[in-house]
C-alpha atoms as a PDB file:
ATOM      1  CA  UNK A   1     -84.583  67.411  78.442  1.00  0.00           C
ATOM      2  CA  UNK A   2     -82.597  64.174  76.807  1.00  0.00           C
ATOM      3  CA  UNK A   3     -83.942  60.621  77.031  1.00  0.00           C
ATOM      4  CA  UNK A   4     -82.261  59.644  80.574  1.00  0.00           C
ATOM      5  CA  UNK A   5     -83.878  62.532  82.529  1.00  0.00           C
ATOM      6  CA  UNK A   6     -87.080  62.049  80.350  1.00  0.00           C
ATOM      7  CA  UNK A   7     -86.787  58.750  81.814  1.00  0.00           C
ATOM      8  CA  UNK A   8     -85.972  59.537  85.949  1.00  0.00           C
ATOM      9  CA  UNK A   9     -88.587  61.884  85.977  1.00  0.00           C
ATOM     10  CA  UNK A  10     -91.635  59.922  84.402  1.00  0.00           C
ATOM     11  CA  UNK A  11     -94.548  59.102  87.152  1.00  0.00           C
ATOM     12  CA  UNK A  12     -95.481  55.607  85.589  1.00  0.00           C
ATOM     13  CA  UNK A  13     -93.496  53.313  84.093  1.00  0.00           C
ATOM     14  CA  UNK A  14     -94.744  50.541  81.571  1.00  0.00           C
ATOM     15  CA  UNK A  15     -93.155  47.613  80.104  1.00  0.00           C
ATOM     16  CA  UNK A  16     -93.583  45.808  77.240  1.00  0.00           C
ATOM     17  CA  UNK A  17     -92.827  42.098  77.448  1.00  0.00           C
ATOM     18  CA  UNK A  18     -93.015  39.897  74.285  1.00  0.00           C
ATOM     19  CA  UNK A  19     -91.027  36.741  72.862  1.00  0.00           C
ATOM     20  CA  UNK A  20     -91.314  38.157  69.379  1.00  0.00           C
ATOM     21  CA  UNK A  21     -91.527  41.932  68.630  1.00  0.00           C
ATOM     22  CA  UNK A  22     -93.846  43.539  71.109  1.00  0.00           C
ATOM     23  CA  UNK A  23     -95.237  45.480  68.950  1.00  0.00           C
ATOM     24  CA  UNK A  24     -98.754  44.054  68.924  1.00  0.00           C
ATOM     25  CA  UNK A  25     -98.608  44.596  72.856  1.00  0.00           C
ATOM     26  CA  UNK A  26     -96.895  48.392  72.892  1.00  0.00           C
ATOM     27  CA  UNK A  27     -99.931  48.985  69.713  1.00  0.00           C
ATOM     28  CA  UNK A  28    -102.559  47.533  72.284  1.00  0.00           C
ATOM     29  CA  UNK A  29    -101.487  49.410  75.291  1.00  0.00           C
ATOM     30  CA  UNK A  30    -101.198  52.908  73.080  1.00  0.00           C
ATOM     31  CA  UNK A  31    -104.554  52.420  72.208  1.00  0.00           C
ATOM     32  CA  UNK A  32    -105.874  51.866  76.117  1.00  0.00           C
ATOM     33  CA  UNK A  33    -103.634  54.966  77.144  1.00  0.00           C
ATOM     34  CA  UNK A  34    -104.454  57.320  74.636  1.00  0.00           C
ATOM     35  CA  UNK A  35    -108.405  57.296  77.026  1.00  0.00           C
ATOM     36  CA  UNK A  36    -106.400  58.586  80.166  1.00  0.00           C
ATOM     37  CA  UNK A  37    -104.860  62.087  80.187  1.00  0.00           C
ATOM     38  CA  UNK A  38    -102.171  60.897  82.307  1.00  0.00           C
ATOM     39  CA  UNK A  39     -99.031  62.470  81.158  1.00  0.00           C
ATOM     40  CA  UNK A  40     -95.491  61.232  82.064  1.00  0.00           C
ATOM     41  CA  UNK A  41     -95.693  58.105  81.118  1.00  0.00           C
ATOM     42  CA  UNK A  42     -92.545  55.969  79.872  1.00  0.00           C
ATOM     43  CA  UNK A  43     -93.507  53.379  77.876  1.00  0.00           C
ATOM     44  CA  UNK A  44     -90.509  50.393  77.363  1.00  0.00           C
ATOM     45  CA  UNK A  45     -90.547  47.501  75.263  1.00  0.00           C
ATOM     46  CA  UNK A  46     -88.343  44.525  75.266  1.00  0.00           C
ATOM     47  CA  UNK A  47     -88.784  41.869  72.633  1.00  0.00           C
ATOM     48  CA  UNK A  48     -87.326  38.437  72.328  1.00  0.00           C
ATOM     49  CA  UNK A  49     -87.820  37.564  76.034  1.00  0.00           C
ATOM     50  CA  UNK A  50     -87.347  33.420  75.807  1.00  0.00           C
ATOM     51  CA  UNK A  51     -85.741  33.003  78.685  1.00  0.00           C
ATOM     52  CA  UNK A  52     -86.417  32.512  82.450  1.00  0.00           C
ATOM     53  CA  UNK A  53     -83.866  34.346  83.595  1.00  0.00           C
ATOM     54  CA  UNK A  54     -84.785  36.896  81.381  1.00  0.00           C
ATOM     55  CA  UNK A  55     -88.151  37.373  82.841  1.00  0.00           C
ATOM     56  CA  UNK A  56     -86.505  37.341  86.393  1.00  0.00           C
ATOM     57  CA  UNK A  57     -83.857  40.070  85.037  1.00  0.00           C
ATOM     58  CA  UNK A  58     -87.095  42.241  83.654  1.00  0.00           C
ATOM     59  CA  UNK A  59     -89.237  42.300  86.876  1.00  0.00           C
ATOM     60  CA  UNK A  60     -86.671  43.170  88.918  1.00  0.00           C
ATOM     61  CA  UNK A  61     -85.990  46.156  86.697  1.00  0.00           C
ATOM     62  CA  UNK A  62     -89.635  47.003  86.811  1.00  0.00           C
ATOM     63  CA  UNK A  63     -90.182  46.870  90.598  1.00  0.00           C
ATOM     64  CA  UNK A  64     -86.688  49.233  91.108  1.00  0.00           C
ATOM     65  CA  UNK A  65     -89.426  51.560  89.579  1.00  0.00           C
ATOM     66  CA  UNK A  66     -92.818  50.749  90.843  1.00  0.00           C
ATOM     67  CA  UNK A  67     -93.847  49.564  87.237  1.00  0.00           C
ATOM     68  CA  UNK A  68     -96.392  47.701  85.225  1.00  0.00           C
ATOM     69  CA  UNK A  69     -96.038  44.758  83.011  1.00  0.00           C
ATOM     70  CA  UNK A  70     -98.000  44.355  79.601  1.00  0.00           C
ATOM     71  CA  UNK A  71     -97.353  41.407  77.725  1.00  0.00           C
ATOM     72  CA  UNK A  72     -97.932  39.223  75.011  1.00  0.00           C
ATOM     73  CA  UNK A  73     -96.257  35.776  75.760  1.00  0.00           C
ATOM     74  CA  UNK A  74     -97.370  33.216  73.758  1.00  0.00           C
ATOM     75  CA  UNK A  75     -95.318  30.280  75.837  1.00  0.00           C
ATOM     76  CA  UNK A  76     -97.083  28.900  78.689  1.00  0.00           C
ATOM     77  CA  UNK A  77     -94.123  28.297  79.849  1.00  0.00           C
ATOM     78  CA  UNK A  78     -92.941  32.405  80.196  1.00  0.00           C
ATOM     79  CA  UNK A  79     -96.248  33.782  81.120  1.00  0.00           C
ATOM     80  CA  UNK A  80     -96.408  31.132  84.555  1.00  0.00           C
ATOM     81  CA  UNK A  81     -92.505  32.444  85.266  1.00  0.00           C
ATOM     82  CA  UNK A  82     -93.529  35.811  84.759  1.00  0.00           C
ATOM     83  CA  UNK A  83     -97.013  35.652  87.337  1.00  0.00           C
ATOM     84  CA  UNK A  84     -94.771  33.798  89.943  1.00  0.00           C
ATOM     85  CA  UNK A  85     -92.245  36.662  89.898  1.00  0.00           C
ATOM     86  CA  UNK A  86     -94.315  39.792  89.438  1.00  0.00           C
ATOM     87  CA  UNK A  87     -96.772  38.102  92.055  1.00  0.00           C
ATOM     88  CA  UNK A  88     -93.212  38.099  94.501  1.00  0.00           C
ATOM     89  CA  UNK A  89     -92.353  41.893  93.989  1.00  0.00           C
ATOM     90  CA  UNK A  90     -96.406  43.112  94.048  1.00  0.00           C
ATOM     91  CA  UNK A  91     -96.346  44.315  89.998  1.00  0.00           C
ATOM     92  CA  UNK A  92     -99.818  44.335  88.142  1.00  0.00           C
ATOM     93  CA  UNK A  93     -99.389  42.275  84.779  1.00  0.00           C
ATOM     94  CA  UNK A  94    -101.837  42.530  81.926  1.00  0.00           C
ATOM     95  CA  UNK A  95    -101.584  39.671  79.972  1.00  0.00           C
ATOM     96  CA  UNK A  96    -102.880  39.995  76.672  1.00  0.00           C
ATOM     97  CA  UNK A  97    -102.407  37.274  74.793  1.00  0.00           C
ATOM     98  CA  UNK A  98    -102.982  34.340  77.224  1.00  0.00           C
ATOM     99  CA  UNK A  99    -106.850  34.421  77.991  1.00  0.00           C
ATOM    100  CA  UNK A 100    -107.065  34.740  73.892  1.00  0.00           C
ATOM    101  CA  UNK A 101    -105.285  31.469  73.299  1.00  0.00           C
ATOM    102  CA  UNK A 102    -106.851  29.748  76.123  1.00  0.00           C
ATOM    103  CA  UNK A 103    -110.625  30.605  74.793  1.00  0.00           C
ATOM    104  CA  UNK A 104    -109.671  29.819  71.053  1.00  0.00           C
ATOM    105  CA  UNK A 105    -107.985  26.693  72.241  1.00  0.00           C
ATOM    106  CA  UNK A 106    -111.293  25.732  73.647  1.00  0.00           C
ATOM    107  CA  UNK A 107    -113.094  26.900  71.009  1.00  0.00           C
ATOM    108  CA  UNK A 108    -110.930  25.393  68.249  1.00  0.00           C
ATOM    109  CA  UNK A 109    -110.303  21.845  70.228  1.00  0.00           C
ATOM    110  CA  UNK A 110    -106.568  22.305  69.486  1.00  0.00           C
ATOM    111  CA  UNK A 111    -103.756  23.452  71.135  1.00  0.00           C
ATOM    112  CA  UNK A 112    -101.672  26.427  70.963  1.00  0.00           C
ATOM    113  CA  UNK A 113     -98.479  26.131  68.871  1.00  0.00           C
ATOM    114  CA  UNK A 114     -96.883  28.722  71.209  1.00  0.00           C
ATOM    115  CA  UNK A 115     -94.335  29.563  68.841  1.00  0.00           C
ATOM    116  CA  UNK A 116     -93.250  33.238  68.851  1.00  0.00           C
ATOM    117  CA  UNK A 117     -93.468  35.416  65.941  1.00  0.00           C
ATOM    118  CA  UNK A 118     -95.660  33.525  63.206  1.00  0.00           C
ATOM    119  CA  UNK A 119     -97.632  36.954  62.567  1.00  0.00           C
ATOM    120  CA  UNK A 120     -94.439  39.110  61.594  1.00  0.00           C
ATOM    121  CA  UNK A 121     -93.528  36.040  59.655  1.00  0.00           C
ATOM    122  CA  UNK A 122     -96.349  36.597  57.932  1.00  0.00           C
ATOM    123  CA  UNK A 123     -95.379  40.782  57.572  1.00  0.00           C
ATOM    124  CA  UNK A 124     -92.196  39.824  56.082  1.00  0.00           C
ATOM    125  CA  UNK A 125     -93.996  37.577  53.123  1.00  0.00           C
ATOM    126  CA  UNK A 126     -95.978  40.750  52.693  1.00  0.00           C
ATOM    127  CA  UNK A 127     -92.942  43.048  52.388  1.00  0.00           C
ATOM    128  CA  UNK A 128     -91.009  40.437  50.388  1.00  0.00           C
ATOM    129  CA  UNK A 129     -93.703  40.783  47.978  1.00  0.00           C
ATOM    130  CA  UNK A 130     -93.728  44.757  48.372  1.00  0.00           C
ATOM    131  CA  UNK A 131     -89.731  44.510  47.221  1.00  0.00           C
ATOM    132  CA  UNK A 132     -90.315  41.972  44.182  1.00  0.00           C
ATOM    133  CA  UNK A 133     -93.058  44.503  42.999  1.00  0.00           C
ATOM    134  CA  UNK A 134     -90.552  47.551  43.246  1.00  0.00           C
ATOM    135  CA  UNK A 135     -87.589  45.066  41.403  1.00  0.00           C
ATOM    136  CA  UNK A 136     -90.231  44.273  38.755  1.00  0.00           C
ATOM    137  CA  UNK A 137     -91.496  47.942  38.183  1.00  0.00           C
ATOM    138  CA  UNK A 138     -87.852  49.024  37.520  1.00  0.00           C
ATOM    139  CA  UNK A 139     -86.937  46.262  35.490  1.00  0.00           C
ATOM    140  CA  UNK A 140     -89.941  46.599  33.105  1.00  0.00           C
ATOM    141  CA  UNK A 141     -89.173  46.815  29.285  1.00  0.00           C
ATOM    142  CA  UNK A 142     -85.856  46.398  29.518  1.00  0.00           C
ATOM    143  CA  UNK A 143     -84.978  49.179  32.358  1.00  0.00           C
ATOM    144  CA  UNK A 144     -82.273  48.702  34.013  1.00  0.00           C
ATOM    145  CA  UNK A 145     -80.311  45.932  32.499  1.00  0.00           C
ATOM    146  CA  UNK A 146     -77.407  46.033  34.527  1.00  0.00           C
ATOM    147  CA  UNK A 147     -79.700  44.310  37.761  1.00  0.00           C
ATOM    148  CA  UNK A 148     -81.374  42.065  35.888  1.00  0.00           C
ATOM    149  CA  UNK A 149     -79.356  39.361  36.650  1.00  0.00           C
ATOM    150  CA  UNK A 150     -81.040  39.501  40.198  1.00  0.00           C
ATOM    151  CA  UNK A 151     -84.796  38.688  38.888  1.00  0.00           C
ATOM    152  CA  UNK A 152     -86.442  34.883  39.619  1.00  0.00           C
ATOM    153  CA  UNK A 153     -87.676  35.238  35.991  1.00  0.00           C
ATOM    154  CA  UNK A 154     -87.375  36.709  33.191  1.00  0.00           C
ATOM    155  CA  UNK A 155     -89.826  37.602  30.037  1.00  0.00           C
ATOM    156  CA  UNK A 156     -89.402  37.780  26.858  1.00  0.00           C
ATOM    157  CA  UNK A 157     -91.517  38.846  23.719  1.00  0.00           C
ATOM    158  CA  UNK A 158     -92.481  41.231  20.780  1.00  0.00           C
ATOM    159  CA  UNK A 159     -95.054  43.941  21.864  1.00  0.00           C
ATOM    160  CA  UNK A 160     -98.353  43.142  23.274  1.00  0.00           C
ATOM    161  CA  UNK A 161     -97.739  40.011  24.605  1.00  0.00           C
ATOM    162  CA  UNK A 162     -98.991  40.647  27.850  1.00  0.00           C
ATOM    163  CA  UNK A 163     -94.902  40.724  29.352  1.00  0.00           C
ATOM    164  CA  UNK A 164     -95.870  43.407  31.880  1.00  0.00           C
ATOM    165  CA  UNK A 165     -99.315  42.246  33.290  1.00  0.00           C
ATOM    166  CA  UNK A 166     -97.667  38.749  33.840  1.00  0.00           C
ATOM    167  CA  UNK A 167     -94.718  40.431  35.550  1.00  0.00           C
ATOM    168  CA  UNK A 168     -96.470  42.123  38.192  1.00  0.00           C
ATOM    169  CA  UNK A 169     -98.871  39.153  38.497  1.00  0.00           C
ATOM    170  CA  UNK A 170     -96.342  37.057  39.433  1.00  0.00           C
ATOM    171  CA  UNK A 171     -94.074  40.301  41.380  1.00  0.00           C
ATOM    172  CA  UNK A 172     -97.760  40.268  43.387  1.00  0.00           C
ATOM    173  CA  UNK A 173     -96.687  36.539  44.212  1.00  0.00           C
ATOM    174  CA  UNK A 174     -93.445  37.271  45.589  1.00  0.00           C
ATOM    175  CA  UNK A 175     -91.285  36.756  42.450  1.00  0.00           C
ATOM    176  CA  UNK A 176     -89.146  39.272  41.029  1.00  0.00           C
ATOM    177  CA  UNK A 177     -89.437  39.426  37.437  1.00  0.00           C
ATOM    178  CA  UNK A 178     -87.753  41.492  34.434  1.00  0.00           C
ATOM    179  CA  UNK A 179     -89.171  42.012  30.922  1.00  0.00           C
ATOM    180  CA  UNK A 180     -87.499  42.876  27.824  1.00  0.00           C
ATOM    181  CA  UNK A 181     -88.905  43.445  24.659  1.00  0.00           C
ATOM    182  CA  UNK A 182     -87.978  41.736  21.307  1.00  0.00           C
ATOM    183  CA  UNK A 183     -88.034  44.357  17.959  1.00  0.00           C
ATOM    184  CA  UNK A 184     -87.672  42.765  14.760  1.00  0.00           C
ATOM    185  CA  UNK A 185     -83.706  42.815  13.813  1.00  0.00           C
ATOM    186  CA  UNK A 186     -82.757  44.733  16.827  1.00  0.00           C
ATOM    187  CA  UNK A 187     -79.904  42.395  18.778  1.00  0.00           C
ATOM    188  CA  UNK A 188     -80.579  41.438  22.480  1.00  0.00           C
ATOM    189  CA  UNK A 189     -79.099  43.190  25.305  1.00  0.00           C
ATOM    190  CA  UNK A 190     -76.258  41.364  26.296  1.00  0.00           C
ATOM    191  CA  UNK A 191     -76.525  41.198  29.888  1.00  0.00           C
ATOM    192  CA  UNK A 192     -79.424  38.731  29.117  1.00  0.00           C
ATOM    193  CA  UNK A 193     -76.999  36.161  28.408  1.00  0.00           C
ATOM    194  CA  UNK A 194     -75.695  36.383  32.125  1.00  0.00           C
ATOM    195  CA  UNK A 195     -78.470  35.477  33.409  1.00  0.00           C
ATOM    196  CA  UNK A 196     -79.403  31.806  35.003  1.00  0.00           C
ATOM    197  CA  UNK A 197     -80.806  30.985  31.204  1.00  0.00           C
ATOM    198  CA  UNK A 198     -83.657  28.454  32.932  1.00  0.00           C
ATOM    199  CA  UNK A 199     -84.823  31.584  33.934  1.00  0.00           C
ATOM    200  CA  UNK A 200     -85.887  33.210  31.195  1.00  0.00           C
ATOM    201  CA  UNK A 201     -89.288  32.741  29.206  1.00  0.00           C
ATOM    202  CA  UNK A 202     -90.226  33.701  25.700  1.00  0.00           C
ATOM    203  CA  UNK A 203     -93.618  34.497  24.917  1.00  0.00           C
ATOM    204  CA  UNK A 204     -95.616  34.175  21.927  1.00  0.00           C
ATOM    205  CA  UNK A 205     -99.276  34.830  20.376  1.00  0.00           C
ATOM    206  CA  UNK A 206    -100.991  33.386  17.169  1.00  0.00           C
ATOM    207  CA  UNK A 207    -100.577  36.494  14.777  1.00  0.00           C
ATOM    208  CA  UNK A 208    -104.143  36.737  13.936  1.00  0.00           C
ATOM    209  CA  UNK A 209    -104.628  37.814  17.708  1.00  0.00           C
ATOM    210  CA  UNK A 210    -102.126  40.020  18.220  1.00  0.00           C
ATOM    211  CA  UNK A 211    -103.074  41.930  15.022  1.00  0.00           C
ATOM    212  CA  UNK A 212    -106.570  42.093  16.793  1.00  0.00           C
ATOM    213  CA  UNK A 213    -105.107  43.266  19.805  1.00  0.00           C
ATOM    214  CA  UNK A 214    -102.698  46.136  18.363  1.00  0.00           C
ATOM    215  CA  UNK A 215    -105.755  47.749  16.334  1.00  0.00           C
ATOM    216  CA  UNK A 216    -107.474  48.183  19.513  1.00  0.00           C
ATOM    217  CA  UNK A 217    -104.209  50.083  21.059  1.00  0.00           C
ATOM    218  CA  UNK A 218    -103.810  52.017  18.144  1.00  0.00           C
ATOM    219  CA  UNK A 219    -107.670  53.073  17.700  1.00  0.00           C
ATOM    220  CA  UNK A 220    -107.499  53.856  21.910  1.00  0.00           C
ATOM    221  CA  UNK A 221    -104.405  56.194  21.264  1.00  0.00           C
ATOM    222  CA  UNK A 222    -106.096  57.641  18.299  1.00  0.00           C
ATOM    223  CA  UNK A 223    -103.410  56.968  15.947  1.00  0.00           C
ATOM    224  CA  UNK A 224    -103.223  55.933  12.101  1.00  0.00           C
ATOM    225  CA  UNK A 225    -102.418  51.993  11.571  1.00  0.00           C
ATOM    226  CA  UNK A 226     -99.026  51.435  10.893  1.00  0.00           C
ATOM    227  CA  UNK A 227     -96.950  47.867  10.125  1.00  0.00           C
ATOM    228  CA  UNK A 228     -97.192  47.752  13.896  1.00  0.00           C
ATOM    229  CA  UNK A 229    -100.864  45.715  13.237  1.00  0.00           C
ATOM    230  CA  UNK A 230     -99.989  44.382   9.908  1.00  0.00           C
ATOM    231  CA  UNK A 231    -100.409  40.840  10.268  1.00  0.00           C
ATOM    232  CA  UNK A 232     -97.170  39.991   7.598  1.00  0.00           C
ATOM    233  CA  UNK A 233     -94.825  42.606   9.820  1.00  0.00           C
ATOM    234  CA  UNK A 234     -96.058  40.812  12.819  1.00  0.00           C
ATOM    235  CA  UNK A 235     -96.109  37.192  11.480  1.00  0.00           C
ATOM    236  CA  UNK A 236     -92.179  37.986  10.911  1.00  0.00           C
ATOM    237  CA  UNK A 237     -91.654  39.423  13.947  1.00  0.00           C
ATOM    238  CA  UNK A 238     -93.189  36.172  15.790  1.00  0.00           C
ATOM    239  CA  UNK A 239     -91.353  34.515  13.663  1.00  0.00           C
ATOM    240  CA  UNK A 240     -87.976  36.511  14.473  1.00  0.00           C
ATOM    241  CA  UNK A 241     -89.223  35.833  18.519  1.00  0.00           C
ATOM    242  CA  UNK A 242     -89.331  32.012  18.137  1.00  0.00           C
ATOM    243  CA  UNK A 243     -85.592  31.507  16.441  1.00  0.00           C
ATOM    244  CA  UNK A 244     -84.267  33.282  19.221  1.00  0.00           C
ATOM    245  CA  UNK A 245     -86.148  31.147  21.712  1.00  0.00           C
ATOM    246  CA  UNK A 246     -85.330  28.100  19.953  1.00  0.00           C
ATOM    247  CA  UNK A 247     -81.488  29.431  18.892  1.00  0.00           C
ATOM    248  CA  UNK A 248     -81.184  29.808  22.755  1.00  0.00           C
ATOM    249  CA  UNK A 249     -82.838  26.914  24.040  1.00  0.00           C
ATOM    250  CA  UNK A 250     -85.336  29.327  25.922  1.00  0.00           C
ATOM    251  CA  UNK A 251     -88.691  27.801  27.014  1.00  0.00           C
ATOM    252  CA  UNK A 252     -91.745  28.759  24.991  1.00  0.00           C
ATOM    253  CA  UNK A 253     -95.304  30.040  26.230  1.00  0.00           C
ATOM    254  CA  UNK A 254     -98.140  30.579  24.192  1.00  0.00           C
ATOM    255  CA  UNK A 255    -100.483  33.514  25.790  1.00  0.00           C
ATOM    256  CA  UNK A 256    -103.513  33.341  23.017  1.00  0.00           C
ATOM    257  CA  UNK A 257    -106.587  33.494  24.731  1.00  0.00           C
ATOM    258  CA  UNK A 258    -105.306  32.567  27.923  1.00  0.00           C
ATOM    259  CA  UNK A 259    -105.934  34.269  31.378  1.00  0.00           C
ATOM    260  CA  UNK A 260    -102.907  36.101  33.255  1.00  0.00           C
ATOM    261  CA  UNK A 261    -102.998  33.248  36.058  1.00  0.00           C
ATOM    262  CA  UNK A 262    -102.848  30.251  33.508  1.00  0.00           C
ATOM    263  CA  UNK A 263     -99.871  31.257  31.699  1.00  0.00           C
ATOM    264  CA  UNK A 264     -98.276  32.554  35.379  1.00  0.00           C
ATOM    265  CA  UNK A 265     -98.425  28.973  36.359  1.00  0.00           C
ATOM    266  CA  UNK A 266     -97.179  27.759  33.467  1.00  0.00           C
ATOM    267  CA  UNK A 267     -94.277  30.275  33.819  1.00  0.00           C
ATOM    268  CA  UNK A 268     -93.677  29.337  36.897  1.00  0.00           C
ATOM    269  CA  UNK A 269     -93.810  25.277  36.346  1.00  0.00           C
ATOM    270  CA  UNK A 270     -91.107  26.183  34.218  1.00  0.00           C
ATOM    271  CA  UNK A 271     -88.458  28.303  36.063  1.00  0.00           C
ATOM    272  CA  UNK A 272     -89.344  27.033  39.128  1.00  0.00           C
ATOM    273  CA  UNK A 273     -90.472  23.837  38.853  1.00  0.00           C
ATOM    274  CA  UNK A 274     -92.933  22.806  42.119  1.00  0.00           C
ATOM    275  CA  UNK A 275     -91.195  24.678  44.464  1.00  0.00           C
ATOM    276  CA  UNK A 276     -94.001  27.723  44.081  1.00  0.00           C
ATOM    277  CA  UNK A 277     -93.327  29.436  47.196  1.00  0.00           C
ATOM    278  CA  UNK A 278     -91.551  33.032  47.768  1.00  0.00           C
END
């Protein structure tokens, strides 16, 4: 059986009405149906209803087929148009939204903004974040060089200097960040240098601290120390780190003994300036 005849041949008909998505009302009424054992039921929903005539144009549709309405209408405005005319053809409404508003309204001493769509303005902040996470995982240590040029930001430093846990702190914040490492005498990648250049960061540590910090790593991986915590191999390779910064008129952030969300604001005060939001 294809959609159409699905369609003809359902008992009960219910429609959807919202002037956003509709899915908070077709989620609501799923829930309500799913304690009935009713089967053919045709459930249809029609978002972006802001007009009058649209309303007019639905009902009529739904009393061709002896339907019911289920909506979540945050205009005043709508929800009186749609009583009036489902009141005219004899179709039960459920309005879910409505009674909500008015008792918080009352509750709250303030007034509705009736403004369609604020929560899935909030869902696509969380899945911009979602995407500068996935951009930041795959452009972490110097992955994928050839997209870089598409991060907000962009970190720079010898190893250990906290470049990943800042990156997904601030991916977490809706920013989408790449990393790349510096190695003593090794040259740059040179897609770095086509990136917006007040994007990019370079970070740096007092030597005594990250000498401190790459014991640790070494003694958790079980391996021999190498020059990798020798305080003179890492004193040059800071040193190596902060002619390049200064060569390239990069800004400079120190990360000793600093949390994650200090030095992500002073990241950010730097690339983006006050504008901090996604």
């Amino acid at each position: 059986m294809d959609m159409l005849e699905e369609v003809k041949d359902a008992e009960y008909h219910i429609y959807v009405i919202s002037d956003a998505t509709g899915e908070t009302g077709e989620t609501v009424a799923l829930a309500a149906l799913s304690q009935f054992k009713k089967k053919n039921i045709i459930i249809s929903r029609i978002g972006n209803v802001r007009t009058d005539e649209h309303i007019r144009s639905i009902v009529r549709e739904v009393a061709e087929v002896h339907g019911l309405i289920v909506h979540t209408l945050v205009s005043d405005r709508l929800r009186r148009v749609l009583r009036e005319e489902a009141h005219m053809y004899e179709i039960l409404t459920i309005d879910i939204i409505g009674p909500m508003l008015e008792t918080f309204s009352a509750y709250l001493g303030k007034s509705p903004q009736s403004k369609p769509g604020l929560l899935h303005k909030i869902d696509d902040l969380y899945f911009k974040r979602i995407e500068a996470i996935d951009f930041t995982v795959k452009h972490d240590d110097g992955q994928n060089l050839r997209t870089m040029p598409e991060a907000d930001i962009v970190l720079l430093g010898v190893s250990r200097t906290t470049k990943t846990p800042l990156s997904i702190y601030l991916a977490k914040e809706g920013w989408r960040v790449a990393n790349i490492p510096i190695v003593l005498d090794i040259t740059l990648p040179q897609e770095l240098f086509f990136v917006d250049q007040r994007k990019i960061v370079g970070l740096v540590i007092d030597p005594e601290k990250l000498t401190s910090i790459r014991k640790a790593r070494l003694r958790h991986l079980k391996q021999e120390l190498s020059s990798y915590a020798d305080i003179d191999y890492i004193a040059q390779e800071l040193d190596y780190s902060k002619n390049i910064y200064r060569k390239n008129r990069w800004s400079i952030v120190n990360v000793t003994n600093r949390a994650v969300e200090e030095v992500a604001g002073d990241i950010l005060s730097l690339t983006v300036g006050k504008d901090r939001r996604v």
